[in-house]
N, C-alpha and C. Protein backbone atom coordinates (compact mmCIF):
# COMPACT_ATOMS: atom_id res chain seq x y z
N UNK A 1 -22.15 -12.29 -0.57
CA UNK A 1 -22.50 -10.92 -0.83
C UNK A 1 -23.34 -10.84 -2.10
N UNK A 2 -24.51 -10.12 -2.33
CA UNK A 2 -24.95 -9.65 -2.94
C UNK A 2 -24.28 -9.05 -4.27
N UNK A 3 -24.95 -8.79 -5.43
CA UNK A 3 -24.62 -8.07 -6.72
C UNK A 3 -25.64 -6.70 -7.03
N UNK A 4 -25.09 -6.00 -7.38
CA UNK A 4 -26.22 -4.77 -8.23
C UNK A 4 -26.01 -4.97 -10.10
N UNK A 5 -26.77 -5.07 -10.41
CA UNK A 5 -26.69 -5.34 -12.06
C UNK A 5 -27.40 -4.24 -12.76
N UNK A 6 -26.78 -3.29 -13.49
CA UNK A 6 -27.50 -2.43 -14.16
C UNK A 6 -27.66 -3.03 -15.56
N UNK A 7 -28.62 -2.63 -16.09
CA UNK A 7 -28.87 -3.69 -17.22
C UNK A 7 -29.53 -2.06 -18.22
N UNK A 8 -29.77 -1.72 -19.69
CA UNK A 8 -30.40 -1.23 -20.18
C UNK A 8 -31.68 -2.14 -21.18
N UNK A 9 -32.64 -1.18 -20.90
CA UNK A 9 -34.12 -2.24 -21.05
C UNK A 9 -34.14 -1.93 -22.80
N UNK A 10 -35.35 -2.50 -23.55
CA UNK A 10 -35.53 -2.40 -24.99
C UNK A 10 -36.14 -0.69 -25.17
N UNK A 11 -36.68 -0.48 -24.47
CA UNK A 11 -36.51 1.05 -24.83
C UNK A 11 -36.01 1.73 -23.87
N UNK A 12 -34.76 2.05 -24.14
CA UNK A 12 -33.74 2.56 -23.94
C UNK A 12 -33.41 3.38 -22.38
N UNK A 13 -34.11 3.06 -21.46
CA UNK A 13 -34.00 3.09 -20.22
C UNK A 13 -33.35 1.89 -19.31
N UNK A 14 -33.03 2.43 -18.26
CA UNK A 14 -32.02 1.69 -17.50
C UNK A 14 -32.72 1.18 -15.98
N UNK A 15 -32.28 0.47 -15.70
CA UNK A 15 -32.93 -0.37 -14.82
C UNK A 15 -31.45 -1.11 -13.75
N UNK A 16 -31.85 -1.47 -12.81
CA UNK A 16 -30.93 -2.35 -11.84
C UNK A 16 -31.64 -3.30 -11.25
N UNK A 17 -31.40 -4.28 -10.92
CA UNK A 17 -31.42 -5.35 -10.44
C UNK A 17 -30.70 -6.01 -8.98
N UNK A 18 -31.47 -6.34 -7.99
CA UNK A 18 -30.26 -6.66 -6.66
C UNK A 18 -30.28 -8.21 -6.80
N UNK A 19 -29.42 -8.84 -7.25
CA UNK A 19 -29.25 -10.60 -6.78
C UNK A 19 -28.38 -10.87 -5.82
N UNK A 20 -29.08 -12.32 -5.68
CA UNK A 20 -28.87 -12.76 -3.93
C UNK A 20 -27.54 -13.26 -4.27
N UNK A 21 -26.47 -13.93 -2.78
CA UNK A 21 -25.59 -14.35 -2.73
C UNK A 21 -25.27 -15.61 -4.28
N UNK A 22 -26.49 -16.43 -4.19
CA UNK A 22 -26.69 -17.60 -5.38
C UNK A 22 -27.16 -17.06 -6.71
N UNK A 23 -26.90 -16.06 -6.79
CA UNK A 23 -27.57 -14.97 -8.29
C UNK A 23 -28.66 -14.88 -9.01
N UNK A 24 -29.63 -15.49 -7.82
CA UNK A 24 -31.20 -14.99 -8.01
C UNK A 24 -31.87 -13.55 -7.71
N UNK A 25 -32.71 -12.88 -8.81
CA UNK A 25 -32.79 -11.55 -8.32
C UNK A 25 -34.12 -11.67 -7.48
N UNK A 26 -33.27 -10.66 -6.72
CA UNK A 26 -34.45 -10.62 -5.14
C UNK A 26 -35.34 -9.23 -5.54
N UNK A 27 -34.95 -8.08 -6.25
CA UNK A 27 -35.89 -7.10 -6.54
C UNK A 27 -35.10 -6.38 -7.82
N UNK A 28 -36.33 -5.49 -8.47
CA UNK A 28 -35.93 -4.82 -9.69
C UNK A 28 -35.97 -3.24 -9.80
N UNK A 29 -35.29 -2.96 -10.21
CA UNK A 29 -35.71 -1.05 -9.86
C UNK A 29 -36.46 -0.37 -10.61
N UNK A 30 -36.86 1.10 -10.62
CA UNK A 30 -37.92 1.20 -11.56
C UNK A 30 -36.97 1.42 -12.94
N UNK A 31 -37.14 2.30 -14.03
CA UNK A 31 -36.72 2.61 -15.34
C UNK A 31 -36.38 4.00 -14.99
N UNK A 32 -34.72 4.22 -15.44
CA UNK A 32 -34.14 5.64 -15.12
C UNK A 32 -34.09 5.77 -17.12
N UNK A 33 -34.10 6.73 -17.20
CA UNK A 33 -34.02 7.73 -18.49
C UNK A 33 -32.54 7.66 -18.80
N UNK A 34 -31.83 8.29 -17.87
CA UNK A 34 -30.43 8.45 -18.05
C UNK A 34 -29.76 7.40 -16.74
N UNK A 35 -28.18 6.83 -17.93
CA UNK A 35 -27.29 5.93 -17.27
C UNK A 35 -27.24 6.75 -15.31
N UNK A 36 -26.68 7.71 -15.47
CA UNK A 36 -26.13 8.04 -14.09
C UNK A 36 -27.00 8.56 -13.08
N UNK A 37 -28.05 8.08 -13.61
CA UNK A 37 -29.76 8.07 -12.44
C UNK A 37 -29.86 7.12 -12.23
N UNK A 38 -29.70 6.03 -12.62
CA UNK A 38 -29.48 4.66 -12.43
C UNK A 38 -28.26 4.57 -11.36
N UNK A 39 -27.63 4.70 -11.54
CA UNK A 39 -26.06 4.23 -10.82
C UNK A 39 -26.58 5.18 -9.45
N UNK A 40 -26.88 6.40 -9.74
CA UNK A 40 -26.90 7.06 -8.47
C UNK A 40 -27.38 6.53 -7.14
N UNK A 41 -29.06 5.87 -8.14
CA UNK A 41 -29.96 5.53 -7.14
C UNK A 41 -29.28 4.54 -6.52
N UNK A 42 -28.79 3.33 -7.06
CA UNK A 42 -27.82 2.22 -6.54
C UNK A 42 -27.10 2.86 -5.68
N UNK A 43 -26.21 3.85 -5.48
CA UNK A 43 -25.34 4.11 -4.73
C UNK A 43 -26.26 4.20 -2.99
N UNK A 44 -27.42 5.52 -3.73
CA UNK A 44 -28.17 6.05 -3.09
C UNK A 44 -29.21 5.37 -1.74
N UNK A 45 -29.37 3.78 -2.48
CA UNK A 45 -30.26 2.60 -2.08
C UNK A 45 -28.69 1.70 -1.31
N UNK A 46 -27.55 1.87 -1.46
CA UNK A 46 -26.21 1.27 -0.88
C UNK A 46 -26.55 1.95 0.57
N UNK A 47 -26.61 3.22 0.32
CA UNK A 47 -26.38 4.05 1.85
C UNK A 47 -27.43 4.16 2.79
N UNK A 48 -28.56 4.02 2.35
CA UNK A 48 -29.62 4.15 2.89
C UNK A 48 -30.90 2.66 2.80
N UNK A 49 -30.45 1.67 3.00
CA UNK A 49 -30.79 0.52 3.16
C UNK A 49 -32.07 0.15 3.90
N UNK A 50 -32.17 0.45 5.06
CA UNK A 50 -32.98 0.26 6.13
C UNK A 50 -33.37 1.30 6.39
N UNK A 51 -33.46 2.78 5.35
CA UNK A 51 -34.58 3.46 5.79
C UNK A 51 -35.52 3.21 5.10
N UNK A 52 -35.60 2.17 4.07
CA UNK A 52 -36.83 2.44 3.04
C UNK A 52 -37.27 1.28 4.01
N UNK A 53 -39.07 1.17 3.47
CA UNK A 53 -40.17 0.75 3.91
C UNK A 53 -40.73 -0.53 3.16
N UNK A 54 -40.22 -1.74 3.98
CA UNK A 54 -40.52 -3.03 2.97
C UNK A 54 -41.90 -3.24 3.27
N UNK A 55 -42.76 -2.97 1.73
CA UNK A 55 -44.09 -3.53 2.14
C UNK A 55 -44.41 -4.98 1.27
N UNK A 56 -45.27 -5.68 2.21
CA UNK A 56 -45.69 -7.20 1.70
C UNK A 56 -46.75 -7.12 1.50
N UNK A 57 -46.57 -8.18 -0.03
CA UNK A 57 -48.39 -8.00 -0.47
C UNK A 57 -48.40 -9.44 -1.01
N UNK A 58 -49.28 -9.62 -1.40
CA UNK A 58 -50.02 -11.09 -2.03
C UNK A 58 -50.65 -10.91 -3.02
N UNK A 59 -49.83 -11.84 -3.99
CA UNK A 59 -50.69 -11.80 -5.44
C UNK A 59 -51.76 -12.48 -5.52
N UNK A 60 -52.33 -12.27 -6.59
CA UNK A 60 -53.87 -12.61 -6.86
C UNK A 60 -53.19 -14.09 -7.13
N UNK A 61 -52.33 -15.08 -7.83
CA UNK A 61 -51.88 -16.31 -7.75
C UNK A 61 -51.70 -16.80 -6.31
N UNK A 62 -51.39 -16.10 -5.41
CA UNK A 62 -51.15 -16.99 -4.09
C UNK A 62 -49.59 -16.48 -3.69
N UNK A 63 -49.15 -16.49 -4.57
CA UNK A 63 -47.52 -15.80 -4.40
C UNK A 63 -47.33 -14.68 -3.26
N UNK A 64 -46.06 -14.21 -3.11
CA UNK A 64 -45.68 -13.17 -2.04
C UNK A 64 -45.19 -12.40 -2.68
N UNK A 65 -44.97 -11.03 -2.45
CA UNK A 65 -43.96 -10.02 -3.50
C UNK A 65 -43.73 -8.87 -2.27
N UNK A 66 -42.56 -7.69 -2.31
CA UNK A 66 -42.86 -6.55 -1.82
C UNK A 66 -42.46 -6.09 -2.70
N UNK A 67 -42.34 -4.66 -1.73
CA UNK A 67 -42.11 -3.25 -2.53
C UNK A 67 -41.35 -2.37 -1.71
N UNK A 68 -40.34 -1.57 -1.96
CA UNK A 68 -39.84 -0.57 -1.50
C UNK A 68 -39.82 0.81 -1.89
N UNK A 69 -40.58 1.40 -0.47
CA UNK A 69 -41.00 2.71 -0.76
C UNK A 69 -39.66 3.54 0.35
N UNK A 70 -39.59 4.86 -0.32
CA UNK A 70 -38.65 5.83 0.25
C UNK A 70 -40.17 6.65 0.02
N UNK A 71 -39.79 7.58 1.15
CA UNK A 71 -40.71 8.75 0.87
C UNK A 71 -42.32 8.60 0.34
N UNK A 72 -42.93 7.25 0.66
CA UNK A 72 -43.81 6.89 0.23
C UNK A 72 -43.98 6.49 -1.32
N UNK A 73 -43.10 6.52 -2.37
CA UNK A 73 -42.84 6.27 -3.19
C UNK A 73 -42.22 5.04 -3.42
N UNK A 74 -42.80 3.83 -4.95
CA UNK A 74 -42.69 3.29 -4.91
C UNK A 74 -40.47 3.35 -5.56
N UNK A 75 -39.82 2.54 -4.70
CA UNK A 75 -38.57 2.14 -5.52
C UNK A 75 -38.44 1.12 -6.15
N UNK A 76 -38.41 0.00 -5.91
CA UNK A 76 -38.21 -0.84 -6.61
C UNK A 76 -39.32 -2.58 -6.12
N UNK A 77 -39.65 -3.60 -6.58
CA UNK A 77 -40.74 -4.21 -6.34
C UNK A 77 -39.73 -5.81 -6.51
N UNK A 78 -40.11 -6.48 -5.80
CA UNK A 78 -39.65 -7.92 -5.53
C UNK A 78 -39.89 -8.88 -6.63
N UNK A 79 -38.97 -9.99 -6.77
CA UNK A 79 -39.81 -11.25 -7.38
C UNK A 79 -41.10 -11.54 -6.95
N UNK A 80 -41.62 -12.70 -7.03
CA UNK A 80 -42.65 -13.58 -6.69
C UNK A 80 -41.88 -14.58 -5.73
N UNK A 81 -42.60 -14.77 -4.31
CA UNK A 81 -42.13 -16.05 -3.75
C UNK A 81 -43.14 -16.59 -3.36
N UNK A 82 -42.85 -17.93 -3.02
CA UNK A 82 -44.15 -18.97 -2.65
C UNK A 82 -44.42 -19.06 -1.22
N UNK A 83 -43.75 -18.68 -0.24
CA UNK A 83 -43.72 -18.86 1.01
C UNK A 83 -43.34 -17.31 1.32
N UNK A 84 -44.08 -16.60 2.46
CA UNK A 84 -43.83 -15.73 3.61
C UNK A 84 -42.37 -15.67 4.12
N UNK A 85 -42.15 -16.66 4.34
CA UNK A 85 -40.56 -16.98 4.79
C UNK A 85 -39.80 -16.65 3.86
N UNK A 86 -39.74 -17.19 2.74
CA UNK A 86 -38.83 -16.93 1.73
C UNK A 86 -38.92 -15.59 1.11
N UNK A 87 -40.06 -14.84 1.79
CA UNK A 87 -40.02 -13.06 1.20
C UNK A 87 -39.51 -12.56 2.35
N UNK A 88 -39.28 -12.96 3.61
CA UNK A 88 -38.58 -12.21 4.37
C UNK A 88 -37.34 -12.35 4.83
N UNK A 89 -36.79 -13.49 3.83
CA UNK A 89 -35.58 -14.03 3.91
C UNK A 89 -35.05 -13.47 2.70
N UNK A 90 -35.66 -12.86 1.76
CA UNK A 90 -35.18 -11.99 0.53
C UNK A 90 -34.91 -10.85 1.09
N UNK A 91 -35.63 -9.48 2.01
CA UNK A 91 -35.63 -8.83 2.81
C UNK A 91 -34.55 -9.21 3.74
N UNK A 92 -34.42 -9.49 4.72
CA UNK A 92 -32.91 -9.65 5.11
C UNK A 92 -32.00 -10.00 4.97
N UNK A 93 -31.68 -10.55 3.32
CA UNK A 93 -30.51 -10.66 2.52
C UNK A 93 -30.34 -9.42 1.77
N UNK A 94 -31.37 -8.21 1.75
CA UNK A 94 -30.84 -6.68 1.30
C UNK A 94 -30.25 -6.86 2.42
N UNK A 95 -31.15 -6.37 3.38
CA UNK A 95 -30.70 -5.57 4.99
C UNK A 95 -29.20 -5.82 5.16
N UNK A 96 -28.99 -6.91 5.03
CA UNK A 96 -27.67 -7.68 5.01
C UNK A 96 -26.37 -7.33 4.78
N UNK A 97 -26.58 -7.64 3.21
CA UNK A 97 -25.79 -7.82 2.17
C UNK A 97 -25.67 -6.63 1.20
N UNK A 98 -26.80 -5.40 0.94
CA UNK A 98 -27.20 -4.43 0.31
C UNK A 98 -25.99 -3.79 -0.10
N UNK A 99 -25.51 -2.97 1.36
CA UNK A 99 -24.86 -2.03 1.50
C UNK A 99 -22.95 -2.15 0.77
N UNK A 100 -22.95 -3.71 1.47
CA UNK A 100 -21.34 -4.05 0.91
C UNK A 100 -21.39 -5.06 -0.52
N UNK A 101 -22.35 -4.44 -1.32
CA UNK A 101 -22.17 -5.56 -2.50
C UNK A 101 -21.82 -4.50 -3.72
N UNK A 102 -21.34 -5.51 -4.58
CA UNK A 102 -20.70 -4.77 -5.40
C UNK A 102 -21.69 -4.48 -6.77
N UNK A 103 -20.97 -3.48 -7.87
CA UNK A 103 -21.80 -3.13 -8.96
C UNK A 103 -21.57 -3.56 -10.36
N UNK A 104 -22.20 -4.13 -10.96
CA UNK A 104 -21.96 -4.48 -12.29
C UNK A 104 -22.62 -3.70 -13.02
N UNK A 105 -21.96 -3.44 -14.17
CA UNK A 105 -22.83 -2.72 -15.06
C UNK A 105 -23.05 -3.33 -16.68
N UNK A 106 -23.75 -3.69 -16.89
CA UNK A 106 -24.07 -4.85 -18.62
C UNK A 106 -25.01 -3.96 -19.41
N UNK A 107 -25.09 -2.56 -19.00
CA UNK A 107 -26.03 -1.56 -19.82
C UNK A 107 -25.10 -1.62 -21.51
N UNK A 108 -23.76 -1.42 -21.29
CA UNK A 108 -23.29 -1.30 -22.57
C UNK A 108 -23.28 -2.27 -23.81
N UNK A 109 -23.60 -3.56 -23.42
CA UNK A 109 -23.10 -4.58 -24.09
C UNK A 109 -24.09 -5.41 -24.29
N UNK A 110 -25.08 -5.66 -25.16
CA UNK A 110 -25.96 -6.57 -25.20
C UNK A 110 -25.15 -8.27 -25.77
N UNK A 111 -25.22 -8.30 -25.81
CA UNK A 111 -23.90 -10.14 -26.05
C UNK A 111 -22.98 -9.93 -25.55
N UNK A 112 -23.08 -10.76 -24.82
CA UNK A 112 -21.59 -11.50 -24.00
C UNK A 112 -20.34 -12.44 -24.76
N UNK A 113 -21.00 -13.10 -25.90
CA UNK A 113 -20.01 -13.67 -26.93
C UNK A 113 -20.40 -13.38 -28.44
N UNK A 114 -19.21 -12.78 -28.59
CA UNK A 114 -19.33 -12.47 -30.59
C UNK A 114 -19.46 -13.45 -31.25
N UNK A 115 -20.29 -13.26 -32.35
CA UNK A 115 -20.86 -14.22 -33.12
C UNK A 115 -20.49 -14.35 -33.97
N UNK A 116 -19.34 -14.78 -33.80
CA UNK A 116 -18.03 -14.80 -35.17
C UNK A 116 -18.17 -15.68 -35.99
């Protein structure tokens, strides 16, 4: 199963993250202002999985990436992969896994161990 990772960025917006079963992130979300626009959308992107619109594009390197649009709007945008296959094998590990994965949240806490 999949993870959701909310993370807060250096200026002070919030962001999520979906990683795969092996805890590589497969896509990133855009920047919410406030914590519980963040969480929402996660919930929001839990329930509604396979209505958004995976588009595939090709970087100017050669790489693969998408993007997920709701409403024609961009949501959130993929890693880089090297192979076709391996971007649509990122894509049906959301489809998948999306809906029943769970949420972490690391917005509060920048270090994980005190530096005693």
């Amino acid at each position: 199963m999949g993870t959701f990772v909310i993370t807060k960025r250096f200026n002070d917006t919030y962001k999520f993250a979906f990683n795969s079963r092996k805890g590589k992130v497969i896509f990133s979300s855009n920047g919410y202002e406030l914590k519980f626009e963040c969480e929402a959308a996660v919930i929001d992107f839990m329930n509604n999985t396979n209505k958004g619109i995976y588009v595939k594009q090709k970087a100017s390197n050669g790489k693969y990436f998408f993007k997920i649009l709701f409403d024609e709007v961009v949501f959130a945008t993929s890693r880089k992969y090297t192979t076709e296959l391996r971007l649509q094998k990122g894509i049906m590990e959301i489809k998948d896994y999306a809906s029943k994965s769970e949420i972490l949240d690391f917005s509060e806490h920048n270090f994980i161990f005190d530096s005693e």
